[in-house]
PDB file of N, CA and C in Angstrom:
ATOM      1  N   UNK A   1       8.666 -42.265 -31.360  1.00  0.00           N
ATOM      2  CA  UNK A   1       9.312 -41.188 -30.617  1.00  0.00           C
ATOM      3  C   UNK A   1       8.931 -41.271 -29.135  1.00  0.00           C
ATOM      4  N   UNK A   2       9.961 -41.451 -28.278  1.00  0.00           N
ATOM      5  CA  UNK A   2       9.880 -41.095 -26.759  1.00  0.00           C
ATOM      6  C   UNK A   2       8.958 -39.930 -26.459  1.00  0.00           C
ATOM      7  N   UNK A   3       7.795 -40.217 -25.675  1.00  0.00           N
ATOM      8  CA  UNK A   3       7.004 -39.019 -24.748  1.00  0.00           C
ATOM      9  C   UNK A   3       7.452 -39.260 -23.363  1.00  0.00           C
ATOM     10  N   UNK A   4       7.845 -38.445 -22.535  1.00  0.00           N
ATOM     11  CA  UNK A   4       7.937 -38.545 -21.495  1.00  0.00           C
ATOM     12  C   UNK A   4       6.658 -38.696 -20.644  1.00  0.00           C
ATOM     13  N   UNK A   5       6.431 -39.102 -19.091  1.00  0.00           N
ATOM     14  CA  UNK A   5       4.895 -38.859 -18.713  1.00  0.00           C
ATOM     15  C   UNK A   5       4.319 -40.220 -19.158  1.00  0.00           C
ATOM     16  N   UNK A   6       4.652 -41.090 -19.855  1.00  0.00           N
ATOM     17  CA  UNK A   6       3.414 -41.742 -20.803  1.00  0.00           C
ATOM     18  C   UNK A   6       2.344 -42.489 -19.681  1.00  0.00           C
ATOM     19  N   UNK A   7       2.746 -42.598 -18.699  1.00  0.00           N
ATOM     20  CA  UNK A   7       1.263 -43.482 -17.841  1.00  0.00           C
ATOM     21  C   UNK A   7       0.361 -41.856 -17.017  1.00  0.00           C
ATOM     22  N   UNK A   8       0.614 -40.845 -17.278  1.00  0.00           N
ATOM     23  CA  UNK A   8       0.665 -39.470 -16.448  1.00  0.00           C
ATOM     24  C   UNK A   8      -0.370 -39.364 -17.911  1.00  0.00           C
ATOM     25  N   UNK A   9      -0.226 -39.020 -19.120  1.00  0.00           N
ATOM     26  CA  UNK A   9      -0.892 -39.098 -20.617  1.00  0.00           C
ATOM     27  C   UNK A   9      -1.684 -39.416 -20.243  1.00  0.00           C
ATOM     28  N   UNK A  10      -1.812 -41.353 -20.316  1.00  0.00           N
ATOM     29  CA  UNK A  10      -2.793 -42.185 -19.947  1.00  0.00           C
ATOM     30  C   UNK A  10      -3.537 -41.998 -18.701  1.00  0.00           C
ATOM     31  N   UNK A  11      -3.571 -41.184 -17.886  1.00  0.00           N
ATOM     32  CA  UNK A  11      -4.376 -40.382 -16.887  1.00  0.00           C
ATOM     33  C   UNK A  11      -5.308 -39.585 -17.399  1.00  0.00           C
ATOM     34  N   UNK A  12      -4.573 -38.684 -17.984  1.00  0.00           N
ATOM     35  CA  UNK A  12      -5.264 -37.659 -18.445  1.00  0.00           C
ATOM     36  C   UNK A  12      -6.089 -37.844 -19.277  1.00  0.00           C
ATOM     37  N   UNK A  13      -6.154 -38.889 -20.426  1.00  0.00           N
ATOM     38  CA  UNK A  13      -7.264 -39.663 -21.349  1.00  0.00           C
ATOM     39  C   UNK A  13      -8.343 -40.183 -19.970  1.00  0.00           C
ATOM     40  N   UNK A  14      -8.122 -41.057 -19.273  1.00  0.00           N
ATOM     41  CA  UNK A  14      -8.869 -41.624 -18.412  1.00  0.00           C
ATOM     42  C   UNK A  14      -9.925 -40.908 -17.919  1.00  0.00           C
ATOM     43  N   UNK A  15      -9.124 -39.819 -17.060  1.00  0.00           N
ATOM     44  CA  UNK A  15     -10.159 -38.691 -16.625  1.00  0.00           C
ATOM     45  C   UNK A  15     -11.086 -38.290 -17.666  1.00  0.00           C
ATOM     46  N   UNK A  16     -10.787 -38.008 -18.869  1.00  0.00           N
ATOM     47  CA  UNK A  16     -11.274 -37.398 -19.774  1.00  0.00           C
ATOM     48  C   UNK A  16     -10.948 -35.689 -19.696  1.00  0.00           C
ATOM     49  N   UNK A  17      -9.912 -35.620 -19.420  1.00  0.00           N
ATOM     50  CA  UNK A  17      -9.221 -34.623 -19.820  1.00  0.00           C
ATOM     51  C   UNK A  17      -7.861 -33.905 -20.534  1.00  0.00           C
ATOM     52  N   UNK A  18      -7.891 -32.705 -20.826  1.00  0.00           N
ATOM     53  CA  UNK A  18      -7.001 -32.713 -21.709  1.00  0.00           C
ATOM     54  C   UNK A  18      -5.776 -31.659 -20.752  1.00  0.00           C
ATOM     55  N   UNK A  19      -4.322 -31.773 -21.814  1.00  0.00           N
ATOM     56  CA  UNK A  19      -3.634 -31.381 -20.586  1.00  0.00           C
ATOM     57  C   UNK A  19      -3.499 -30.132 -19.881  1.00  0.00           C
ATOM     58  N   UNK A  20      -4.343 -29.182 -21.041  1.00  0.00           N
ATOM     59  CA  UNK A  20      -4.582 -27.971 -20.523  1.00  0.00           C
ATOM     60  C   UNK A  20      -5.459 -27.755 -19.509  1.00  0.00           C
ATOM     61  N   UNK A  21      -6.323 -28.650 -19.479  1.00  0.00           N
ATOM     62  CA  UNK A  21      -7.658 -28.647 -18.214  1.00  0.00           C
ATOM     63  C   UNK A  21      -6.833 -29.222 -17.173  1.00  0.00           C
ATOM     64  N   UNK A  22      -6.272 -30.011 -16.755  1.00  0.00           N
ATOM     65  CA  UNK A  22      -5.609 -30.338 -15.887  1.00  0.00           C
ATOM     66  C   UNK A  22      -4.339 -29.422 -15.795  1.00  0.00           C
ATOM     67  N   UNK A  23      -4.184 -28.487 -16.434  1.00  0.00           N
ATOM     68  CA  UNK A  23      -2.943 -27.313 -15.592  1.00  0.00           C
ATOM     69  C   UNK A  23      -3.597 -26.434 -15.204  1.00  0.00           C
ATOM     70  N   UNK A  24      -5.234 -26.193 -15.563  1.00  0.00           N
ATOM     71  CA  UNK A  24      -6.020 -24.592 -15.302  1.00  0.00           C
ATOM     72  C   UNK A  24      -6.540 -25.387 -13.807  1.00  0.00           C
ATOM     73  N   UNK A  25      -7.207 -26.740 -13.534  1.00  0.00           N
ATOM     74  CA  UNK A  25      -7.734 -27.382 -12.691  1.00  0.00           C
ATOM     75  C   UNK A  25      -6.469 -27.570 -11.529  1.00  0.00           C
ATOM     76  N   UNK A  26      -5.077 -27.476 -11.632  1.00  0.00           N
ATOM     77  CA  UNK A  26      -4.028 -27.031 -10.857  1.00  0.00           C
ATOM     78  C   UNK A  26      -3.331 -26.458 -10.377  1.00  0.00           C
ATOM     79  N   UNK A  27      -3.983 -25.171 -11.349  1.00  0.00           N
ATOM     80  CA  UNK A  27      -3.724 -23.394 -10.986  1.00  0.00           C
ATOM     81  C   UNK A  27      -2.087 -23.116 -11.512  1.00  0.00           C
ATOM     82  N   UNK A  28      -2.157 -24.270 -12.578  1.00  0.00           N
ATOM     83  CA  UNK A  28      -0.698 -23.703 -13.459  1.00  0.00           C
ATOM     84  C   UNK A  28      -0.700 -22.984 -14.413  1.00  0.00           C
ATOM     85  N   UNK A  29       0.560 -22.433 -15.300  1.00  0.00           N
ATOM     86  CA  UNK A  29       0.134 -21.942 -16.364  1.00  0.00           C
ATOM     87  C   UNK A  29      -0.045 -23.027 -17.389  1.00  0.00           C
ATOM     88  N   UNK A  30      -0.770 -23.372 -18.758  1.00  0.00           N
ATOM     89  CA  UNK A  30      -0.045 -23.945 -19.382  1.00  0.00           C
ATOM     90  C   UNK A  30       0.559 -24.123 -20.098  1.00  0.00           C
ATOM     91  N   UNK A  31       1.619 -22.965 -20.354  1.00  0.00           N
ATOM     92  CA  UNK A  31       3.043 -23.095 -20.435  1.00  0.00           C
ATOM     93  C   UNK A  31       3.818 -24.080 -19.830  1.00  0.00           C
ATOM     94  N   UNK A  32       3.769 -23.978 -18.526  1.00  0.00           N
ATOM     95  CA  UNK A  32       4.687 -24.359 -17.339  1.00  0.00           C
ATOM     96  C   UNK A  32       3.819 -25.906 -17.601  1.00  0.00           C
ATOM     97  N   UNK A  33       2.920 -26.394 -17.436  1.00  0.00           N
ATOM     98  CA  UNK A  33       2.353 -27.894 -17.856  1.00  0.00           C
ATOM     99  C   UNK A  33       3.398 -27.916 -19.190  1.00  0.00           C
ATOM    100  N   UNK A  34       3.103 -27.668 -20.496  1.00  0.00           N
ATOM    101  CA  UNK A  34       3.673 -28.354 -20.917  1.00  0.00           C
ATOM    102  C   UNK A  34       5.699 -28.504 -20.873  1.00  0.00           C
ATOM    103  N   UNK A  35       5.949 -27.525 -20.229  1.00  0.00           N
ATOM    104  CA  UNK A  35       7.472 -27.633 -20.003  1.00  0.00           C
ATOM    105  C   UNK A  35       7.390 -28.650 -19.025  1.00  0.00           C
ATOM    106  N   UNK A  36       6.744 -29.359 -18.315  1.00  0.00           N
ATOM    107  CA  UNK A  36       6.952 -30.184 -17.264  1.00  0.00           C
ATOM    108  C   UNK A  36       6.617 -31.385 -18.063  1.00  0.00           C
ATOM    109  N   UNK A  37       5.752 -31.614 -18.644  1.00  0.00           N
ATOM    110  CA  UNK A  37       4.888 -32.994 -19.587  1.00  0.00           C
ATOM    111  C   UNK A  37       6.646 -33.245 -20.543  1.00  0.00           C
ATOM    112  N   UNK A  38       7.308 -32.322 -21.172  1.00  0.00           N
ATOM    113  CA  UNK A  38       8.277 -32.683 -22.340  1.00  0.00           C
ATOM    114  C   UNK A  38       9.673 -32.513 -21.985  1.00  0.00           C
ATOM    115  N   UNK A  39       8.995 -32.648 -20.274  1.00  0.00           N
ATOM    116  CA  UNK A  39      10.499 -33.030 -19.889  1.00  0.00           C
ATOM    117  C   UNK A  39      11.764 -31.901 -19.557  1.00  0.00           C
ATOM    118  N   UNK A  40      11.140 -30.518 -20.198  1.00  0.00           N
ATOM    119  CA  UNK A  40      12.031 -29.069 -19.922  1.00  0.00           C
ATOM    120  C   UNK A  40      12.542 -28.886 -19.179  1.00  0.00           C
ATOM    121  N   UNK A  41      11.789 -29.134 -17.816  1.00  0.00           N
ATOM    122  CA  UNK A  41      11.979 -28.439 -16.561  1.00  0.00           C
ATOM    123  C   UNK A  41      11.114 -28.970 -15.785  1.00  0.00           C
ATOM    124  N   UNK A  42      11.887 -29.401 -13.974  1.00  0.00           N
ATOM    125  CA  UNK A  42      11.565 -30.648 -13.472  1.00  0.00           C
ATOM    126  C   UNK A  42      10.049 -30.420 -12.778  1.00  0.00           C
ATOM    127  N   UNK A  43       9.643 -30.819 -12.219  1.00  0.00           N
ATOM    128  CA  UNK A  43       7.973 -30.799 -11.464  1.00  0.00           C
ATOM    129  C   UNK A  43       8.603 -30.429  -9.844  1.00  0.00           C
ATOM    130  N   UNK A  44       7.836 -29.066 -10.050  1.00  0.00           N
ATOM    131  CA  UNK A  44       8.031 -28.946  -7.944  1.00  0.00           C
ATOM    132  C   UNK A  44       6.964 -29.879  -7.416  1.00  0.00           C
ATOM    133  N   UNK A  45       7.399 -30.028  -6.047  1.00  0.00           N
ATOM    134  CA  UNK A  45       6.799 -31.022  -5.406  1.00  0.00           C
ATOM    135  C   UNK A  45       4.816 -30.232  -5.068  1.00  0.00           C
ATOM    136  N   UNK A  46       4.879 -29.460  -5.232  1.00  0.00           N
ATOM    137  CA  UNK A  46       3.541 -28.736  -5.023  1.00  0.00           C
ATOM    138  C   UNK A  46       2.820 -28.868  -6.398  1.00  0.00           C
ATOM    139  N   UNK A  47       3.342 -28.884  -7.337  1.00  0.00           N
ATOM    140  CA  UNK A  47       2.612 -29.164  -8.771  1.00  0.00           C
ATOM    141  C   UNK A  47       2.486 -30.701  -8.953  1.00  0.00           C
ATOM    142  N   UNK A  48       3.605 -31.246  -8.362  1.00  0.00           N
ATOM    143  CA  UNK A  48       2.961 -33.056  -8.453  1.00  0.00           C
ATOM    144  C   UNK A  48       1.741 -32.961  -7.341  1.00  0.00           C
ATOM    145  N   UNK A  49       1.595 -32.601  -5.952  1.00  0.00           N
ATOM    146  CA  UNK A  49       0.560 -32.690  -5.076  1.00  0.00           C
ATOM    147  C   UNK A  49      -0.509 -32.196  -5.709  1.00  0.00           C
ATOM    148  N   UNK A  50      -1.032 -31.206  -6.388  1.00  0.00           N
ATOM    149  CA  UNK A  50      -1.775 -30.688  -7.127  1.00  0.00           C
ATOM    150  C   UNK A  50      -2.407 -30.996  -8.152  1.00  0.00           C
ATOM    151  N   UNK A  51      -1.559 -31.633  -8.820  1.00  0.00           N
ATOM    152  CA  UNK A  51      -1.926 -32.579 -10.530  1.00  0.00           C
ATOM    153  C   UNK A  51      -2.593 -33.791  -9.975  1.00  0.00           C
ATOM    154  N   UNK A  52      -1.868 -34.462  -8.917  1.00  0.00           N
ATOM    155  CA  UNK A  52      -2.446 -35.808  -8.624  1.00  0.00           C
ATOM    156  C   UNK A  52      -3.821 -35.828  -7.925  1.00  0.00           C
ATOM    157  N   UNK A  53      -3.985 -34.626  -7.156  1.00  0.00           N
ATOM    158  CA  UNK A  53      -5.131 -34.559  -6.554  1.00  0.00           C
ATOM    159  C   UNK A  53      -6.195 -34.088  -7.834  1.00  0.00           C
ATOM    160  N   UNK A  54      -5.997 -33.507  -9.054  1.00  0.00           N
ATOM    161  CA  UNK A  54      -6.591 -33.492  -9.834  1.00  0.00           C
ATOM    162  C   UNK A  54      -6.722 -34.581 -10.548  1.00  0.00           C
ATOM    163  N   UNK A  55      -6.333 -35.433 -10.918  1.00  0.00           N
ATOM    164  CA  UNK A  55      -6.357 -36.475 -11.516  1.00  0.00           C
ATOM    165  C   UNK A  55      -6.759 -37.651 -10.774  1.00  0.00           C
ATOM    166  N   UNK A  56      -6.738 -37.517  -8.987  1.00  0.00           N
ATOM    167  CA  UNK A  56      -7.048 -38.779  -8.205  1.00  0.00           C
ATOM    168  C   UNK A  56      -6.452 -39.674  -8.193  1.00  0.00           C
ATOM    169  N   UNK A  57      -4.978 -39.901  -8.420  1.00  0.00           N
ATOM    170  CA  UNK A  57      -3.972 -40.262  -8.310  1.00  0.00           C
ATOM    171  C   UNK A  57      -3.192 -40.111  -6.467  1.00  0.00           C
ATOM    172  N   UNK A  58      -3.661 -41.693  -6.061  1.00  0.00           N
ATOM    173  CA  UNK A  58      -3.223 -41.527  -4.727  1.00  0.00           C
ATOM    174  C   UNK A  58      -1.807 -41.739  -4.308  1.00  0.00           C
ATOM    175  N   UNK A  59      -1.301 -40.961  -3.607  1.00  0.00           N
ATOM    176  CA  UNK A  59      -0.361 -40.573  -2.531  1.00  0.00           C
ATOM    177  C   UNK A  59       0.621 -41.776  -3.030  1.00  0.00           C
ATOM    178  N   UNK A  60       0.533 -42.947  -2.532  1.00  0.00           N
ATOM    179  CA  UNK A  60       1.607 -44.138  -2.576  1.00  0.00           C
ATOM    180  C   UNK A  60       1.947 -44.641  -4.346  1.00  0.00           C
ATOM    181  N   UNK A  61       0.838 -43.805  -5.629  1.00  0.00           N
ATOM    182  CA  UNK A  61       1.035 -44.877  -7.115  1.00  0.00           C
ATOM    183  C   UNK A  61       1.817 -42.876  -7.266  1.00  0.00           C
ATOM    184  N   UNK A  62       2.541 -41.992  -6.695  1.00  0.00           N
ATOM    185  CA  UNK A  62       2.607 -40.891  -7.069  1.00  0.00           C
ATOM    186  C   UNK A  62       4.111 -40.701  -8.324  1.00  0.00           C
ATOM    187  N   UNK A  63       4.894 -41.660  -7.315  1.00  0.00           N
ATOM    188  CA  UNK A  63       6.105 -41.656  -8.458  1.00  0.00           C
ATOM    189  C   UNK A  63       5.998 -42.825  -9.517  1.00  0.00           C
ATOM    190  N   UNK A  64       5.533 -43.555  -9.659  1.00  0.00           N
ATOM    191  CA  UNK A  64       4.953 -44.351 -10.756  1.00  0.00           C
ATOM    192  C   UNK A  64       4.550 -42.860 -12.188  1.00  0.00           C
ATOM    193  N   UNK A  65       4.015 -42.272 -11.700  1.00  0.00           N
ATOM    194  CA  UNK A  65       3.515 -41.394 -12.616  1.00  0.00           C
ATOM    195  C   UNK A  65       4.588 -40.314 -13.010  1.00  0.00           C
ATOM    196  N   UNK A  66       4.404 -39.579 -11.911  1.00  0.00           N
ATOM    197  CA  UNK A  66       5.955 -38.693 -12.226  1.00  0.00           C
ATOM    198  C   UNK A  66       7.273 -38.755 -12.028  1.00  0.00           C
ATOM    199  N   UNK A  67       7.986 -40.212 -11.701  1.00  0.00           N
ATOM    200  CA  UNK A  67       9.591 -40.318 -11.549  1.00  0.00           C
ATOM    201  C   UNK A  67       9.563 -41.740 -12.326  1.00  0.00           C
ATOM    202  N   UNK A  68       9.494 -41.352 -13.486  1.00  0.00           N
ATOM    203  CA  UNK A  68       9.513 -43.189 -14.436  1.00  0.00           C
ATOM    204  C   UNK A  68      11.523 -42.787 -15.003  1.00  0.00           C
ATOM    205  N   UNK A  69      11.564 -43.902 -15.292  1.00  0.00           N
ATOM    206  CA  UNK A  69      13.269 -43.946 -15.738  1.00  0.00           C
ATOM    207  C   UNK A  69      13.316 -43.421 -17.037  1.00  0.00           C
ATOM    208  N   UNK A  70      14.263 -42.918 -17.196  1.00  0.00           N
ATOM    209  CA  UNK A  70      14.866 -42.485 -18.511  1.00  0.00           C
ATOM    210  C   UNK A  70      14.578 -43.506 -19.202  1.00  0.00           C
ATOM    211  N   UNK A  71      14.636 -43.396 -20.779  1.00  0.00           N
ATOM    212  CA  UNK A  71      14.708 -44.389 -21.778  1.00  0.00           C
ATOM    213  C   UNK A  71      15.949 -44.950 -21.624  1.00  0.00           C
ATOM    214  N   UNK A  72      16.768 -43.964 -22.005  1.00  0.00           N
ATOM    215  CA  UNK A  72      18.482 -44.538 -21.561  1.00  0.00           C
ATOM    216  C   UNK A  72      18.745 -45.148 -20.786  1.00  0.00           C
ATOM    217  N   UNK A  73      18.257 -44.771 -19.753  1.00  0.00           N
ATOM    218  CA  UNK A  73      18.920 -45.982 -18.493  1.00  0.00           C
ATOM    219  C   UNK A  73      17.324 -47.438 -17.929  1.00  0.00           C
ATOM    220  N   UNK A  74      17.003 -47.911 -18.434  1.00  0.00           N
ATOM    221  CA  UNK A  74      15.685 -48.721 -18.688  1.00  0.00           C
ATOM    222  C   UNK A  74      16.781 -50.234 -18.656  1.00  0.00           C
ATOM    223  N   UNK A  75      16.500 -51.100 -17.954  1.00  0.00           N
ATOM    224  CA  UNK A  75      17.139 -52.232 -17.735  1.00  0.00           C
ATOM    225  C   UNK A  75      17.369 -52.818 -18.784  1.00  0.00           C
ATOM    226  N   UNK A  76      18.596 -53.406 -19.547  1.00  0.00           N
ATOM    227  CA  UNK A  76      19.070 -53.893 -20.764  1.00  0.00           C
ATOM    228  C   UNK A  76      19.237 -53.348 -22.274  1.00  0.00           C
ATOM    229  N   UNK A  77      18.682 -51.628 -21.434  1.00  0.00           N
ATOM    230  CA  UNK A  77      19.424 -50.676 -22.866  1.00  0.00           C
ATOM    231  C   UNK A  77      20.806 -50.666 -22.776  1.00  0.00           C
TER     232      UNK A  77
END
């Protein structure tokens, strides 16, 4: 089954955190984390600045993490 996020996941293992600590450590709800992690509803640009600085995720690897391609549209689907 498709997860959306999946190298954003693999962050959050890294750190050693889980995804609720990283929405309280971003001053989200986590509600609103997980509607953003499954894809619900899109990421404001202040919650990506926020997550990444929690996670240490620099500035230039930022859309690597949060703007990956659809499954659907993935080169030679």
């Amino acid at each position: 089954m498709y997860q959306p996020f999946h190298k954003l996941r693999v962050r959050f293992a890294e750190c050693e955190m889980r995804q609720g600590d990283v929405a309280q450590a971003a001053g989200m709800a986590k509600s609103t984390m997980t509607a953003r992690m499954k894809g619900y509803q899109p990421w404001t640009s202040a919650e990506i600045t926020r997550v990444a600085a929690v996670l240490n995720i620099p500035r230039e690897q930022i859309g690597e993490f949060f703007f990956e391609p659809s499954p659907k549209s993935k080169k030679g689907a």
